[in-house]
Each structure stands twice: as structure tokens, then as C-alpha cells.
C-alpha atoms as a PDB file:
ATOM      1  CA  UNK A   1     -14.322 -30.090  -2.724  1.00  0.00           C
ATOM      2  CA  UNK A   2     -11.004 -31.010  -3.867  1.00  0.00           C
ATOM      3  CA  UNK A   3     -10.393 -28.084  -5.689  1.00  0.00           C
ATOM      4  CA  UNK A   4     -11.139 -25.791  -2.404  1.00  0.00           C
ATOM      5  CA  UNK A   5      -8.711 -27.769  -0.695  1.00  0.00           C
ATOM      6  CA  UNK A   6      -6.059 -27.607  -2.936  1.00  0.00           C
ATOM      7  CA  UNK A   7      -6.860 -23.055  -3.001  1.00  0.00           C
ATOM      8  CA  UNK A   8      -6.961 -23.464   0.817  1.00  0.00           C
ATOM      9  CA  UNK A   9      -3.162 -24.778   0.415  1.00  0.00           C
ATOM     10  CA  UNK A  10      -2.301 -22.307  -2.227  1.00  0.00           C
ATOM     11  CA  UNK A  11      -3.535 -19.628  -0.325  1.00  0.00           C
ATOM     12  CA  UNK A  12      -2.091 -20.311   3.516  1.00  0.00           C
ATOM     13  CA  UNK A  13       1.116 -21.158   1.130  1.00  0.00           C
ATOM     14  CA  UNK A  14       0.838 -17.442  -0.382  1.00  0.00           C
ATOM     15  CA  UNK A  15       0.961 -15.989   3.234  1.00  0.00           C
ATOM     16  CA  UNK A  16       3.827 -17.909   4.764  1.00  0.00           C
ATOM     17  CA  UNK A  17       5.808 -16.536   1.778  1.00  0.00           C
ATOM     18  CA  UNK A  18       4.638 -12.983   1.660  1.00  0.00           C
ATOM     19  CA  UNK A  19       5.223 -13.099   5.611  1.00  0.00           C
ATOM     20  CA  UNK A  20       8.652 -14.616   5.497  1.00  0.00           C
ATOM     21  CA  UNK A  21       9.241 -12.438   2.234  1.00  0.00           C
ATOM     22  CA  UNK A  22       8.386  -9.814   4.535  1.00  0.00           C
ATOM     23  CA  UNK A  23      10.436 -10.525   7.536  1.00  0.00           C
ATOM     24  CA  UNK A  24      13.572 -10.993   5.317  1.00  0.00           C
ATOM     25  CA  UNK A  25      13.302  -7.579   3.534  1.00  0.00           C
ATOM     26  CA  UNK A  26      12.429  -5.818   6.715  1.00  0.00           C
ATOM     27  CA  UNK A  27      15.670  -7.720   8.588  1.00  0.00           C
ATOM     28  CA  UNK A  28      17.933  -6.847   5.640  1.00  0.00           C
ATOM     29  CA  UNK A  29      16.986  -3.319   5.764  1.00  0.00           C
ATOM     30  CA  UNK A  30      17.451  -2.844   9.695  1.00  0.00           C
ATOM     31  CA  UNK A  31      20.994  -4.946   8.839  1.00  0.00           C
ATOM     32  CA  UNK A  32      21.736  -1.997   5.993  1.00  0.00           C
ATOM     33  CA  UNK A  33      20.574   0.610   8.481  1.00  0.00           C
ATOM     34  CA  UNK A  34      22.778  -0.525  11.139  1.00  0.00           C
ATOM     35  CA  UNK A  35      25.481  -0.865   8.544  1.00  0.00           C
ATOM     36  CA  UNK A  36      25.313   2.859   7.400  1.00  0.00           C
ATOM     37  CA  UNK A  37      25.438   3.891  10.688  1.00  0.00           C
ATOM     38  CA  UNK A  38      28.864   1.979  11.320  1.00  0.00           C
ATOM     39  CA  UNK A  39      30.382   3.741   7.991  1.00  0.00           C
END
């Protein structure tokens, strides 16, 4: 039982990161497209 719960945690962890992993690399990129667009 304890074990499960601590995967749970490491799992729902795992998301938020891809996710915010995710949102970071697709804000930099609209940033770099926006950029090369003002050169």
C-alpha cells in the first residue's frame, strides 16, 4: 500500500514536470519566433 502511494506521487510528480517542461520549451520557442521576426 505504501509503496503505491509513494508511485502515485512519483508519477502525478512526473506529469507536472513534463507539463511545465513543456510549457517552458513551447513559450521559449514562440519568444525565439517572435524574436526572429523583430531581426
Amino acid at each position: 500500500m505504501h509503496a503505491q502511494l509513494i508511485y502515485a506521487d512519483i508519477c502525478s510528480i512526473t506529469k507536472v514536470m513534463a507539463t511545465h517542461i513543456a510549457n517552458i520549451y513551447l513559450k521559449n520557442k514562440h519568444i525565439a519566433r517572435e524574436y526572429n521576426l523583430e531581426i
